[in-house]
C-alpha atoms as a PDB file:
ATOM      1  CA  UNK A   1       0.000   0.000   0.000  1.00  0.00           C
ATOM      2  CA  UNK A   2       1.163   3.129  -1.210  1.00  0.00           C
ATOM      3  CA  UNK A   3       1.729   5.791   2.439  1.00  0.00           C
ATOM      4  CA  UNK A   4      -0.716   8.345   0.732  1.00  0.00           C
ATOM      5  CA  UNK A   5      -3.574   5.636   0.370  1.00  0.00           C
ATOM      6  CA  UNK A   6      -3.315   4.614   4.214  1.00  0.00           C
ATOM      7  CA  UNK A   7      -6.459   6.102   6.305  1.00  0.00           C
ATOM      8  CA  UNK A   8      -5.495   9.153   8.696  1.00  0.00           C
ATOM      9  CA  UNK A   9      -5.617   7.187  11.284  1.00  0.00           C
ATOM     10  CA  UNK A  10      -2.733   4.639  10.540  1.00  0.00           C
ATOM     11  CA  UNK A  11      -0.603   7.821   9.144  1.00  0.00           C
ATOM     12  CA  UNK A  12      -1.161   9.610  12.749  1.00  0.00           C
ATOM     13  CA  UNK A  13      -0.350   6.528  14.516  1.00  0.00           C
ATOM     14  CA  UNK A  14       3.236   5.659  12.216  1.00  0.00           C
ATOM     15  CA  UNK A  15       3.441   9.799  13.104  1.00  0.00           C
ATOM     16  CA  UNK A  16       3.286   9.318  16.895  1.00  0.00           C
ATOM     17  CA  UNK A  17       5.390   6.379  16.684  1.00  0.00           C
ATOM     18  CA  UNK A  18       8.039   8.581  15.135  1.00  0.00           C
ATOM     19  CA  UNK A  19       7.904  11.278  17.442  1.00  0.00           C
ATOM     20  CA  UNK A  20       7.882   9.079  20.704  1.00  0.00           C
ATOM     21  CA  UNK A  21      10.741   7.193  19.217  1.00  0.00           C
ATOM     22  CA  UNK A  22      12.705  10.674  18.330  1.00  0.00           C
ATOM     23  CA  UNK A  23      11.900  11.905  21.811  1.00  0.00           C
ATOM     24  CA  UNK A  24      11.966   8.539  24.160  1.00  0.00           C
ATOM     25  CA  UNK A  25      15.113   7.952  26.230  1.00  0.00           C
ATOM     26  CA  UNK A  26      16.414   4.543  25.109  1.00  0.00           C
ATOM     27  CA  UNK A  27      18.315   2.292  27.928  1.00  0.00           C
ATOM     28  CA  UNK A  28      20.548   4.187  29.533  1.00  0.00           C
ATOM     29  CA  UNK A  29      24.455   3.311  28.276  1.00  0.00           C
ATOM     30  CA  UNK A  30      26.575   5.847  29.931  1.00  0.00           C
ATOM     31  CA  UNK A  31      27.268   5.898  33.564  1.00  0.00           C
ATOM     32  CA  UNK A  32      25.328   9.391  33.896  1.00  0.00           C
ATOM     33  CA  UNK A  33      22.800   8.056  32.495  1.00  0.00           C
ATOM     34  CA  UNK A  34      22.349   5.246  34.695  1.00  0.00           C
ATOM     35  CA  UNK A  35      22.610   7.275  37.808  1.00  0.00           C
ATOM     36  CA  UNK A  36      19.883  10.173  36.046  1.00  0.00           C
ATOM     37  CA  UNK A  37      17.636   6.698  35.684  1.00  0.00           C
ATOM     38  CA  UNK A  38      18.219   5.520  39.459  1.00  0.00           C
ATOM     39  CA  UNK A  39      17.537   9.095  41.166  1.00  0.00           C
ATOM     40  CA  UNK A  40      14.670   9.686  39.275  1.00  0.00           C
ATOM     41  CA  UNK A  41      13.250   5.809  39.962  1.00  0.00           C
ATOM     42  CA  UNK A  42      13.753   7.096  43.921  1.00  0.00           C
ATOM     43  CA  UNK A  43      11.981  11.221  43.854  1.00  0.00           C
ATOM     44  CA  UNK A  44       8.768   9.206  45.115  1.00  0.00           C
ATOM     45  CA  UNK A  45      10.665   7.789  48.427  1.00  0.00           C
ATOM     46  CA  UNK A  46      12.445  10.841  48.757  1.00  0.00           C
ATOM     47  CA  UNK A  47       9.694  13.289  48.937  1.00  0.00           C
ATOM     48  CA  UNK A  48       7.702  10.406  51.150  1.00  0.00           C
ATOM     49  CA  UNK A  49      10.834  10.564  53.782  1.00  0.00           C
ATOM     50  CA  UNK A  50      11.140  14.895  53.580  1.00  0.00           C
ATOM     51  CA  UNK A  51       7.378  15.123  54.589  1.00  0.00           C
ATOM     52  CA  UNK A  52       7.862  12.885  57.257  1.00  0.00           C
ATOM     53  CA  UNK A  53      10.931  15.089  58.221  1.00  0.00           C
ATOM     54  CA  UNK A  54       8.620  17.350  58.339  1.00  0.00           C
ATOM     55  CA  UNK A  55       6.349  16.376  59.976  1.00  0.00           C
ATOM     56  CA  UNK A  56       7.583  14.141  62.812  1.00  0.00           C
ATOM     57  CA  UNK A  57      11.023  15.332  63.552  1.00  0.00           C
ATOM     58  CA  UNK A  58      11.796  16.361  67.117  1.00  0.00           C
ATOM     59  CA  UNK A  59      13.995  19.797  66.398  1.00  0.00           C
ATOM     60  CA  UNK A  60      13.091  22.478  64.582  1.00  0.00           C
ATOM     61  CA  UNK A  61      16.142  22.738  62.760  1.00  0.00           C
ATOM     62  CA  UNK A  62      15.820  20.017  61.368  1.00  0.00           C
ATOM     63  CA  UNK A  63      11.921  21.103  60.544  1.00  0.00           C
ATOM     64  CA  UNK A  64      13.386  24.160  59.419  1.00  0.00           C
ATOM     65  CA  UNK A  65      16.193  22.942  57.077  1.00  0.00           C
ATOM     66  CA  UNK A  66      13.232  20.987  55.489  1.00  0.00           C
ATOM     67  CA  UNK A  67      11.189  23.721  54.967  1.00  0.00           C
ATOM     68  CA  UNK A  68      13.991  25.922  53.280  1.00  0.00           C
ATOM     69  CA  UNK A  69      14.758  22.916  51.032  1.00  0.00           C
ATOM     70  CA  UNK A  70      11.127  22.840  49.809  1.00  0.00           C
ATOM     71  CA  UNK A  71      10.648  26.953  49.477  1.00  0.00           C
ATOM     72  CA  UNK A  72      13.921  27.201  47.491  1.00  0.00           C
ATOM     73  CA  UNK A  73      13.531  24.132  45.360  1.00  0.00           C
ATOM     74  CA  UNK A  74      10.081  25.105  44.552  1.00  0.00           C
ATOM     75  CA  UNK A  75       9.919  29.209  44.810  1.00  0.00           C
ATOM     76  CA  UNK A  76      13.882  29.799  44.264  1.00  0.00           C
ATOM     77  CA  UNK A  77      15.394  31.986  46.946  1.00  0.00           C
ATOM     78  CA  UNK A  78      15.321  35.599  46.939  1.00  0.00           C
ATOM     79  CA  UNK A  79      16.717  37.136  44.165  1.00  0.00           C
ATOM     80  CA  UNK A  80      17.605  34.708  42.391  1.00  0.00           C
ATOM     81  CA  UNK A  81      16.509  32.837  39.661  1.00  0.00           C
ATOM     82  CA  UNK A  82      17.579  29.106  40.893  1.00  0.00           C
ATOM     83  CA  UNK A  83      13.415  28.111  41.468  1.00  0.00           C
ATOM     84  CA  UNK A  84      13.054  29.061  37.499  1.00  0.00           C
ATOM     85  CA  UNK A  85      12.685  26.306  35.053  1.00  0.00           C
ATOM     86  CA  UNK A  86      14.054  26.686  32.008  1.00  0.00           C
ATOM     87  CA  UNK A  87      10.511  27.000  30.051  1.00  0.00           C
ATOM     88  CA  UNK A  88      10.544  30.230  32.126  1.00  0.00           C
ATOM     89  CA  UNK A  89      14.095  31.428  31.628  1.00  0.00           C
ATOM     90  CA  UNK A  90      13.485  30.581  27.737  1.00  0.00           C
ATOM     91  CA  UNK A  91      10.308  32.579  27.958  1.00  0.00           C
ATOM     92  CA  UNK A  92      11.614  35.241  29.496  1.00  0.00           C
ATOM     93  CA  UNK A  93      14.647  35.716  27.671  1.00  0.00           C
ATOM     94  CA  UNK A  94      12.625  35.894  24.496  1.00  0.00           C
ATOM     95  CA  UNK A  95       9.906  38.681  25.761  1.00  0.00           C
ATOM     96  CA  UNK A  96      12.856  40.822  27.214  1.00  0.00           C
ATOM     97  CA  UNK A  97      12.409  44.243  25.587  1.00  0.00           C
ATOM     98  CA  UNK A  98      15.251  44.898  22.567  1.00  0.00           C
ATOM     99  CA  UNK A  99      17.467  47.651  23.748  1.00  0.00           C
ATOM    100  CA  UNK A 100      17.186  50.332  21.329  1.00  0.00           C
ATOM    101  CA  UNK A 101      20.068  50.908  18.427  1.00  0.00           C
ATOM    102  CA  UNK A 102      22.088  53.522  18.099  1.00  0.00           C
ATOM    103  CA  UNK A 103      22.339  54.926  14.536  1.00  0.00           C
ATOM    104  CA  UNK A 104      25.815  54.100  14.194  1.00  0.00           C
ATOM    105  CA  UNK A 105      24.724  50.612  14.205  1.00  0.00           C
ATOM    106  CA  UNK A 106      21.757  50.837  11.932  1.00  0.00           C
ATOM    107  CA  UNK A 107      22.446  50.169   8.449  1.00  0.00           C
ATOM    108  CA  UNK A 108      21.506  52.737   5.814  1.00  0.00           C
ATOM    109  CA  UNK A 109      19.301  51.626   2.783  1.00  0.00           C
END
């Protein structure tokens, strides 16, 4: 069968197929990428065991340096941009007003 005389819904299916395998991380084969795979496999634990940090621990230092993990992971600190993803930073960086040219740098027609 010719690819133009498959229904839409076969073509959008090979599409998707194409894209997931473009976009899909394959087994990890470098040590990074191993350790990426493992750490990620373990956020759900590790965000089970801060709340209960959190909520159950006897100082409150140790409440407190649990807190200030959370608020800068999630809101960034102060004045800085570290609680930014990089959607945002892109976003940002691309709606920043142009500073305006001097005419020495503007080309003449």
């Amino acid at each position: 069968m010719i690819p133009e005389d498959k229904p839409l819904s076969e073509k959008l299916t090979l599409y998707h197929q194409a894209i997931e395998s473009e976009f899909s991380l394959n087994e990890p084969d470098t040590p990074v990428e191993i350790a990426y795979s493992k750490l990620n496999g373990l956020l759900n634990e590790a965000t089970k065991a801060l709340e209960s940090i959190l909520l159950s621990a006897e100082s409150d230092a140790v409440r407190m340096s649990g807190i200030k993990l959370v608020f800068e992971y999630t809101l960034g600190k102060p004045g800085s941009s570290a609680g930014e993803d990089e959607l945002t930073k892109l976003v940002k960086s691309l709606t920043a007003p142009v500073p305006a040219q001097t005419t020495a740098n503007v080309a003449k027609p």
